[in-house]
Protein backbone atom coordinates (compact mmCIF):
# COMPACT_ATOMS: atom_id res chain seq x y z
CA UNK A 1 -0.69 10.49 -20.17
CA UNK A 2 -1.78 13.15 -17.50
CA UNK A 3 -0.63 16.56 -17.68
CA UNK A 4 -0.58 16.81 -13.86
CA UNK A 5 2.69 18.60 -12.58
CA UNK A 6 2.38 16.57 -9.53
CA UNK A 7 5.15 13.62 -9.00
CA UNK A 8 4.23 10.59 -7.20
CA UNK A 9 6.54 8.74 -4.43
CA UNK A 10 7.23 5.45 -4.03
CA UNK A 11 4.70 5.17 -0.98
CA UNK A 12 1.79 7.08 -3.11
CA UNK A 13 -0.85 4.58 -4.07
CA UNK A 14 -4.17 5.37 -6.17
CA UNK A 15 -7.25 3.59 -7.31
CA UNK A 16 -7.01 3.66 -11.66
CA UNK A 17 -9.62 0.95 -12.05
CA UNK A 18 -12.97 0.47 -10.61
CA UNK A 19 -15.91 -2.33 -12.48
CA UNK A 20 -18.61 -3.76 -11.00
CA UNK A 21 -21.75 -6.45 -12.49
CA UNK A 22 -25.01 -5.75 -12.20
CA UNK A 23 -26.42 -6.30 -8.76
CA UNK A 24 -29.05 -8.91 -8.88
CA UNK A 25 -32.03 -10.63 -6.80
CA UNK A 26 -30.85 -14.20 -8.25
CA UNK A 27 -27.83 -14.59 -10.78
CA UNK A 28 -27.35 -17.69 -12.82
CA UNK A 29 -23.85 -19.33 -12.41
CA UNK A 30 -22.15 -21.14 -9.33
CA UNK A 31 -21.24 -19.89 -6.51
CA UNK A 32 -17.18 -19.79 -6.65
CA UNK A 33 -17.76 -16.33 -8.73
CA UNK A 34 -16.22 -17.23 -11.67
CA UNK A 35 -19.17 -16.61 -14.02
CA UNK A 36 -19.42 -12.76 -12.52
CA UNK A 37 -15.77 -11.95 -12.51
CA UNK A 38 -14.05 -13.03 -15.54
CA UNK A 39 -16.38 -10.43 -17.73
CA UNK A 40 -15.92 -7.65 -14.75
CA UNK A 41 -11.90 -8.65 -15.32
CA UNK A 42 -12.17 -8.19 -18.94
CA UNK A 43 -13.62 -5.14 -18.81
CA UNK A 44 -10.87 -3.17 -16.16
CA UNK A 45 -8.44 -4.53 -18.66
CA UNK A 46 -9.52 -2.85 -21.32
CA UNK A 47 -10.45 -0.17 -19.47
CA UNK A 48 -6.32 0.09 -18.77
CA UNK A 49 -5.03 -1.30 -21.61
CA UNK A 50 -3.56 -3.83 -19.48
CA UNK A 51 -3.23 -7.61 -19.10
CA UNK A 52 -3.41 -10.07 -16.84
CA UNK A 53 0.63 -10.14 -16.93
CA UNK A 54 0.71 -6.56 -16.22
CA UNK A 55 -1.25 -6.98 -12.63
CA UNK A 56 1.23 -7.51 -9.66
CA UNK A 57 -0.61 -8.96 -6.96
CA UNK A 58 -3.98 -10.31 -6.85
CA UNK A 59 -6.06 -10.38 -3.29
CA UNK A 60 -9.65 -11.79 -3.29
CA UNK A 61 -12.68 -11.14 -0.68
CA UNK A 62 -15.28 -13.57 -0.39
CA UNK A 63 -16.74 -16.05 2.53
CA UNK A 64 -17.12 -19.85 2.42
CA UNK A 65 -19.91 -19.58 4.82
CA UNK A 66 -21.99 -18.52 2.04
CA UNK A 67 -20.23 -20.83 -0.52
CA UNK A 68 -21.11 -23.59 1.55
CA UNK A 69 -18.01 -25.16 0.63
CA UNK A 70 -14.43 -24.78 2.31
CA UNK A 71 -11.70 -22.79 0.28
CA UNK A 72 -14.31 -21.91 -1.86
CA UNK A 73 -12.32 -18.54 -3.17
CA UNK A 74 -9.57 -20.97 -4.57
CA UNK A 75 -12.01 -21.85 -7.36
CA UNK A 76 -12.23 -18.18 -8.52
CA UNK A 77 -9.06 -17.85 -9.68
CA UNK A 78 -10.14 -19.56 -12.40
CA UNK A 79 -11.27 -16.23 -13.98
CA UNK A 80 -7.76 -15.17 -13.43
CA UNK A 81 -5.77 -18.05 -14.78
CA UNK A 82 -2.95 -19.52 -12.72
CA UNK A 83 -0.71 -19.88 -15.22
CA UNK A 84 1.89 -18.40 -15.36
CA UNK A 85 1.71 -18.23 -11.95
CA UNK A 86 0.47 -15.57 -9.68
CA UNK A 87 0.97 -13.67 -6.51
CA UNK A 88 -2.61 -14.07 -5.05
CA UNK A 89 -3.64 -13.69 -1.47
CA UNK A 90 -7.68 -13.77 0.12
CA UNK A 91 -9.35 -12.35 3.32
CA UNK A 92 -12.88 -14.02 4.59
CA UNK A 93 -14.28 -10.68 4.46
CA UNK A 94 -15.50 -8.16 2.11
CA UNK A 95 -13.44 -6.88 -1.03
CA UNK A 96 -12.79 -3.56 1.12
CA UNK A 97 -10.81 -5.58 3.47
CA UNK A 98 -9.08 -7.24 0.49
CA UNK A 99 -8.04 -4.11 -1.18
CA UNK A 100 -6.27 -2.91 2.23
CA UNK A 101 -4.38 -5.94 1.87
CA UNK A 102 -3.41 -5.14 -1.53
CA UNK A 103 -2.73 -1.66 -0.43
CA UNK A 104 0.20 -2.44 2.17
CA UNK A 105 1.77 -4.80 0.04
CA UNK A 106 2.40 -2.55 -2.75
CA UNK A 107 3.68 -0.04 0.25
CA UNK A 108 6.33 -3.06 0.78
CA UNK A 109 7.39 -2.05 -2.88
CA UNK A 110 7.13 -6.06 -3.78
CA UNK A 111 4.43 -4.92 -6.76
CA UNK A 112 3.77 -1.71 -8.39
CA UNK A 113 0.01 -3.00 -9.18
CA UNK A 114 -2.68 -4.83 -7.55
CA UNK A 115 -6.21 -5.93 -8.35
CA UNK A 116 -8.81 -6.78 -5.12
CA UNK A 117 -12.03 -8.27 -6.11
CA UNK A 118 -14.44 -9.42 -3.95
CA UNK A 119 -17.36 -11.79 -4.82
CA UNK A 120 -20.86 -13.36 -3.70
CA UNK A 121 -23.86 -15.16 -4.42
CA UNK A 122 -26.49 -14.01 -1.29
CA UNK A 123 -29.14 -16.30 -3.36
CA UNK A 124 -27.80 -19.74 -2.93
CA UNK A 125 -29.05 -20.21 0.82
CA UNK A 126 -30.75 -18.05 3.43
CA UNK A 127 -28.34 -14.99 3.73
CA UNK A 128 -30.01 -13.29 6.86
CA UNK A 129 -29.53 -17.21 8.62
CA UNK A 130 -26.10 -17.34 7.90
CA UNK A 131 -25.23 -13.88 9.21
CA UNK A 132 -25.76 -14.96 12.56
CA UNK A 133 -22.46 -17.10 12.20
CA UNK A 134 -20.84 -13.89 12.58
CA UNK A 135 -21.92 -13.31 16.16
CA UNK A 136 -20.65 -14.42 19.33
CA UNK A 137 -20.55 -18.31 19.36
CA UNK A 138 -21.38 -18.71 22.87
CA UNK A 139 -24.15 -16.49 23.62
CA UNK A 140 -25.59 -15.06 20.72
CA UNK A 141 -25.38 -17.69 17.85
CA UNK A 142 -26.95 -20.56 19.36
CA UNK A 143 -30.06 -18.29 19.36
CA UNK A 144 -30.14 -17.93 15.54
CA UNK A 145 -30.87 -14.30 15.30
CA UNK A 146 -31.26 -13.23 11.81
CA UNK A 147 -29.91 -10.03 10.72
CA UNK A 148 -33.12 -8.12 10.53
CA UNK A 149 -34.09 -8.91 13.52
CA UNK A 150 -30.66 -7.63 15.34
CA UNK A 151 -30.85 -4.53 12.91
CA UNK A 152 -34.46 -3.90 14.27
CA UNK A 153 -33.18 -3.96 17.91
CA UNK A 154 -31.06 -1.10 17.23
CA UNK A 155 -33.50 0.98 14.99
CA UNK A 156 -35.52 0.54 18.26
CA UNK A 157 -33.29 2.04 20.26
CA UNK A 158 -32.40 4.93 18.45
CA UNK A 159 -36.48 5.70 17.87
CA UNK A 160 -36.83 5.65 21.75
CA UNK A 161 -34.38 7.51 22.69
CA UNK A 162 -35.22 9.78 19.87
CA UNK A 163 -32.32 9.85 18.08
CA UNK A 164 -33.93 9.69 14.62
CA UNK A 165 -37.58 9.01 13.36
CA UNK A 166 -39.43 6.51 11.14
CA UNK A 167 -39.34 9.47 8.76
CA UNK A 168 -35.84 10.08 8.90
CA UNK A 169 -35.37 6.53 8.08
CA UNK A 170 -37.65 6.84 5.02
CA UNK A 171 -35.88 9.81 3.93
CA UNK A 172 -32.64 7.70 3.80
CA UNK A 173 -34.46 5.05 1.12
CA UNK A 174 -35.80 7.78 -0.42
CA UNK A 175 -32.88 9.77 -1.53
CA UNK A 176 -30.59 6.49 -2.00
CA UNK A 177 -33.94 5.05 -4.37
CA UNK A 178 -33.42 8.50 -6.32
CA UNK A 179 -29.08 8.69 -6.62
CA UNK A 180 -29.26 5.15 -8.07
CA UNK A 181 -31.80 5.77 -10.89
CA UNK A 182 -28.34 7.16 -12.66
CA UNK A 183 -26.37 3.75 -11.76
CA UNK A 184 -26.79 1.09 -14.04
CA UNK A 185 -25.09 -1.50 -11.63
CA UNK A 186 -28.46 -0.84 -8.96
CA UNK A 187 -30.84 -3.13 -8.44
CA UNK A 188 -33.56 -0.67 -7.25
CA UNK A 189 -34.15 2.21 -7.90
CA UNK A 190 -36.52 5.54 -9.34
CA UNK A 191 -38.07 8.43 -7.15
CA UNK A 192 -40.62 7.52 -4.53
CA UNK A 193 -42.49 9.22 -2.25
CA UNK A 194 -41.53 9.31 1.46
CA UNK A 195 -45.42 9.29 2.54
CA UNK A 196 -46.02 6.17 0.40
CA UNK A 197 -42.88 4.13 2.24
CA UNK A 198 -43.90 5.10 5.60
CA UNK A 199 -47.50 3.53 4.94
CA UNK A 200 -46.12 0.00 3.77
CA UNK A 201 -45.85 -2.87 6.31
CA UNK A 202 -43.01 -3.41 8.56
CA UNK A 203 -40.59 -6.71 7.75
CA UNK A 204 -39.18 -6.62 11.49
CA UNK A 205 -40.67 -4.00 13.55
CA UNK A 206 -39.74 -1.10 13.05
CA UNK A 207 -37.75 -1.55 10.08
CA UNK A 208 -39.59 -1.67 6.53
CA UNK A 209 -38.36 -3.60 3.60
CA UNK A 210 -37.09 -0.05 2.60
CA UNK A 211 -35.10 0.03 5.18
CA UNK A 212 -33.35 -3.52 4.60
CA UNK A 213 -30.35 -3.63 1.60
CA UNK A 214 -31.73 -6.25 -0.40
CA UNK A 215 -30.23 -9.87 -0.82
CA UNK A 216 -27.88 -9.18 -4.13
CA UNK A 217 -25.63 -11.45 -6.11
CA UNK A 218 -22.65 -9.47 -7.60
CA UNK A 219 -19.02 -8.73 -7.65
CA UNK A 220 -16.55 -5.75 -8.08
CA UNK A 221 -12.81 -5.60 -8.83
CA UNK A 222 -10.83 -2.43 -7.80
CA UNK A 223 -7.45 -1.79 -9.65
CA UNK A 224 -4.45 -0.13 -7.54
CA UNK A 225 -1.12 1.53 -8.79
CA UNK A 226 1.70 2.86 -7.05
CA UNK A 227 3.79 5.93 -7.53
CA UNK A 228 4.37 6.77 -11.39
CA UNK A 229 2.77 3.32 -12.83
CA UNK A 230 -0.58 4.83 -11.86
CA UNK A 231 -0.07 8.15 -13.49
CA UNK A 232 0.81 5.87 -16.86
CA UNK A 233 -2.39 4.23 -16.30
CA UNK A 234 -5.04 6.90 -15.32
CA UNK A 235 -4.93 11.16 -16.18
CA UNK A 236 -6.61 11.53 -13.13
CA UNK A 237 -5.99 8.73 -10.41
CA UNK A 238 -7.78 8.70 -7.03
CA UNK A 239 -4.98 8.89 -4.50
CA UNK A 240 -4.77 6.94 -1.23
CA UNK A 241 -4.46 9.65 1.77
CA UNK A 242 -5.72 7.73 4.56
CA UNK A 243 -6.86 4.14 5.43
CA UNK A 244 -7.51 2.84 8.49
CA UNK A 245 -9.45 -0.49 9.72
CA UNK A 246 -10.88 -0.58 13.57
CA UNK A 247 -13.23 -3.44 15.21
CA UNK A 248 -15.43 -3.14 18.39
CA UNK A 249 -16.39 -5.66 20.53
CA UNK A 250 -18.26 -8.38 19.28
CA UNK A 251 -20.82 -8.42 22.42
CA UNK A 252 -23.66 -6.75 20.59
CA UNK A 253 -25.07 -6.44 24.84
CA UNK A 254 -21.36 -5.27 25.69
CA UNK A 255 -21.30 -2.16 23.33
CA UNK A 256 -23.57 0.92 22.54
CA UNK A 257 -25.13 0.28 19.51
CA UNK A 258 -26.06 3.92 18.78
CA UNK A 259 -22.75 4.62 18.63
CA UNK A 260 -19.77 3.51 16.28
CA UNK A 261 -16.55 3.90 17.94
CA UNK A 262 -14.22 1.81 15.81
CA UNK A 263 -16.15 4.48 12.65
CA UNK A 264 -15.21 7.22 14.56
CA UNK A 265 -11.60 5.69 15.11
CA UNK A 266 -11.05 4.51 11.77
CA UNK A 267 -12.46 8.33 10.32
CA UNK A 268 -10.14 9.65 12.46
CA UNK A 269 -7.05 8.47 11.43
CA UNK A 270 -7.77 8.16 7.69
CA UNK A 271 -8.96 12.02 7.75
CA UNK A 272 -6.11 12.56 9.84
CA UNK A 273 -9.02 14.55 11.53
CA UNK A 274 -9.91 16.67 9.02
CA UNK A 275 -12.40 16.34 7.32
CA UNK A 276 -12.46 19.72 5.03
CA UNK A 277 -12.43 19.33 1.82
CA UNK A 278 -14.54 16.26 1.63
CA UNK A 279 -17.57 16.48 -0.78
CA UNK A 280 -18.81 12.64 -1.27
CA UNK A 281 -18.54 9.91 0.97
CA UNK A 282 -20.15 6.08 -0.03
CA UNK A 283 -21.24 4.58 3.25
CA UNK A 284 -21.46 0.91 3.72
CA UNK A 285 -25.04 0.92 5.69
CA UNK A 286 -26.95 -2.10 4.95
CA UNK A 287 -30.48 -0.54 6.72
CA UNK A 288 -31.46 3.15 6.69
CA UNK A 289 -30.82 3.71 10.40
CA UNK A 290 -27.31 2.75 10.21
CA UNK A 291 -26.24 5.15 8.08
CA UNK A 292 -27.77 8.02 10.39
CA UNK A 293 -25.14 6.25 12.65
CA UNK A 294 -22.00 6.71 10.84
CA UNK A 295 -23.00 10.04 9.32
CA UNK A 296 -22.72 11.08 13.08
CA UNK A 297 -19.86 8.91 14.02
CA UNK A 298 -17.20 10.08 11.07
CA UNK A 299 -18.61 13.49 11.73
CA UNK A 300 -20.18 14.26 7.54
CA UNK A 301 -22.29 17.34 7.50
CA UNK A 302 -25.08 18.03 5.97
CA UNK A 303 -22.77 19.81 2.79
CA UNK A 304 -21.18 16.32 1.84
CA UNK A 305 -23.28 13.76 -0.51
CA UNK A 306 -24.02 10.80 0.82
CA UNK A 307 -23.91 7.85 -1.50
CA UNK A 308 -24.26 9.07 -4.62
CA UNK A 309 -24.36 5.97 -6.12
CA UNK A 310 -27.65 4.85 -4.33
CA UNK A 311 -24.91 3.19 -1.78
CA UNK A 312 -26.18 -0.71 -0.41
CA UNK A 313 -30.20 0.00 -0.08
CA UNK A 314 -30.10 -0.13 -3.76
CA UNK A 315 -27.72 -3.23 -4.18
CA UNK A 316 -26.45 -5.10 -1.51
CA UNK A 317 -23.74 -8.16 -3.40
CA UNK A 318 -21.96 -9.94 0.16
CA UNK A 319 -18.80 -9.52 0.09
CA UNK A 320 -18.20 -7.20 -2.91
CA UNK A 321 -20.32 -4.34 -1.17
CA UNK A 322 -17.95 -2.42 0.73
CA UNK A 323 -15.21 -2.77 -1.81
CA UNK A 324 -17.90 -1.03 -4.18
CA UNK A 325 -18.32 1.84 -2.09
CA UNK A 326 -14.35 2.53 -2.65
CA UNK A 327 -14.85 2.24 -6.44
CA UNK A 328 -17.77 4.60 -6.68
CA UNK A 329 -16.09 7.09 -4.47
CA UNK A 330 -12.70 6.98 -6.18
CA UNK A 331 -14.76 7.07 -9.64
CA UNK A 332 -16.02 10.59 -8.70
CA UNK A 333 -12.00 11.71 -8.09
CA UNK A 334 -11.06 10.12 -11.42
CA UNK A 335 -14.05 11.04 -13.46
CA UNK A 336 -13.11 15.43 -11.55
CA UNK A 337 -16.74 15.49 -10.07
CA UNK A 338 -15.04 15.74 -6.22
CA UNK A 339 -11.71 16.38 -5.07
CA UNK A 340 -11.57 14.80 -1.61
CA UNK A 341 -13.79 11.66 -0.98
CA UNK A 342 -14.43 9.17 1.59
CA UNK A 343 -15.24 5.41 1.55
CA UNK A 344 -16.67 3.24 4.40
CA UNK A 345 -16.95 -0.32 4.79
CA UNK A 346 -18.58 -2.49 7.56
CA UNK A 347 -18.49 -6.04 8.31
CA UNK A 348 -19.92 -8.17 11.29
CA UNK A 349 -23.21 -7.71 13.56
CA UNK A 350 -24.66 -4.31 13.81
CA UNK A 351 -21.54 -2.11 12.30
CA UNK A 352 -19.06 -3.96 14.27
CA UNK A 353 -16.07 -3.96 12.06
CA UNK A 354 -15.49 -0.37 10.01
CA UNK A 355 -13.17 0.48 7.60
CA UNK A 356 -12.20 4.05 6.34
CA UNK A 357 -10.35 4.84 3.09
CA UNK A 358 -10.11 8.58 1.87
CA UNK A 359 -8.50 9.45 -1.66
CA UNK A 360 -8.33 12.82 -3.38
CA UNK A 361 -7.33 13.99 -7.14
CA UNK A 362 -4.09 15.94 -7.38
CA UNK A 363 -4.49 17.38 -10.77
């Protein structure tokens, strides 16, 4: 039990439980998740000292696009178990945007615990194909673009216009390549040299495979508690202060793509607009330019660590990503390295969708 002479209200809701797998280039196993989450499951229970019985409502993340099969997350709750039954609930996007479900129904005081999980297998077809399904099914899809080539559009941009450099970019591998060498759960990782990336051969002009999160199987589960349960079931939980979910436009030639306005939105009103106080933040940037983006469009100076963990250019599981972020910033609260931290999570063509979370200790 925590020693913390803070009380919790009914509407205060913390992370206790973060686990993740092992991101990797090809997993064994189907693609419903089952084979990845019932061990990641296992382990936040015992983590707890919890069971299954003891969760209160269950939300999944995952996408039957990459499935290939309809209702494909129905199949994963077979690492849950169905019986008894269960409240369960699923989003087609990432685990982030399945944990913000979870969130506001335990603010409706119908559970006082909920796990979000969020699950894929990037390996069983061709990932960067399918990701053009997300763009605009009139205009843009019919063309196939893959997502390297869209990503490499906008690292154009922001070279011409000289908003960052090839170097810059290479700087952002660099340091990411270097955080992760301390996370078991990356799939690359170790110091390199910024000198020796910049002199390897572009994979879509002018972005390097440095610069492109790698295709990752994987999946993450994120444990949430509300008012005293979570101080029974963590000394040190990492409190909810602000989330917030925005989405632009999904006209990629409609909006300025060196910008992030639904970030900045979304930062805005989880911060409340401060942002003092914040040490860490794990940013959902799946190439190296992008997170020079949202660094600039939440506002994160040059005194707050930026993915810690090694963040997506180290690891990259669909659909489990940007819940991961959340789980390795609210680890840092929970484990007292940071105080105040801040999570990000993007879904859609070129940082279209963004969501913010921001938790702090209170010990």
């Amino acid at each position: 039990m925590t020693t913390s002479n803070f009380r919790p209200g009914p509407d205060d809701i913390a992370v206790v439980g973060f686990c993740q797998t092992r991101n990797e280039r090809n997993s064994v196993g189907t693609t419903n998740g089952t084979e990845m989450l019932v061990p990641v499951f296992q382990q936040l229970y015992a983590d707890l000292g919890i069971t299954k019985d003891d969760i209160g409502f269950w939300c999944s993340g995952s996408s039957d696009y990459l499935s290939g099969r309809a209702f494909s997350f129905i199949s994963s709750v077979d690492a849950i178990g169905a019986v008894p039954p269960i409240d369960e609930s699923h989003v087609e996007m990432d685990g982030a945007w399945a944990l913000y479900e979870a969130y506001v129904k335990l603010l409706t005081g119908e559970a006082e615990t909920a796990l979000a999980y969020g699950f894929g297998k990037s390996s069983a077809g061709n990932l960067r194909k399918v990701l053009a399904l997300q763009t605009d099914p009139y205009v843009v899809a019919p063309l196939w673009p893959d997502s390297l080539s869209m990503a490499g559009m906008q690292a154009r941009l922001g070279l011409d216009e000289g908003s960052w450099s090839e170097r810059d970019m290479a700087e952002v591998a660099a340091r990411s390549r270097a955080d992760a060498t301390a996370n078991p759960a990356a799939q690359i990782s170790g110091p390199v040299d910024v000198d020796a990336l910049l002199s390897t051969p572009f994979v879509a002009d002018p972005l390097r495979e440095h610069d492109c999160a790698p295709i990752t199987d994987g999946a993450a589960a994120v444990i949430l508690a509300r008012g005293e349960r979570a101080l029974e079931l963590c000394d040190n939980p990492a409190w909810i202060t602000g989330f917030s979910h925005i989405i632009d436009s999904a006209e990629i030639g409609g909006r300025d793509l060196l910008a992030s306005p639904s970030t900045t939105r979304a930062a805005q009103v989880a911060t409340g607009g401060d942002l003092s106080g914040i040490t860490a933040a794990e940013l959902h940037a799946p190439f190296t330019h992008q997170e020079l983006i949202l660094r600039r469009a939440i506002g994160l100076g040059d005194d707050v660590t930026i993915n810690p963990s090694g963040g997506v250019l180290c690891g990259n599981p669909m659909f489990a990503a940007g819940l991961e972020r959340i789980g390795e910033a609210a680890l840092r609260v929970i484990a007292g390295t940071d105080k105040r931290v801040l999570a990000h999570a993007t879904s859609g063509p070129l940082l279209q969708q963004n969501l913010v979370c921001v938790m702090e200790g209170r010990n």
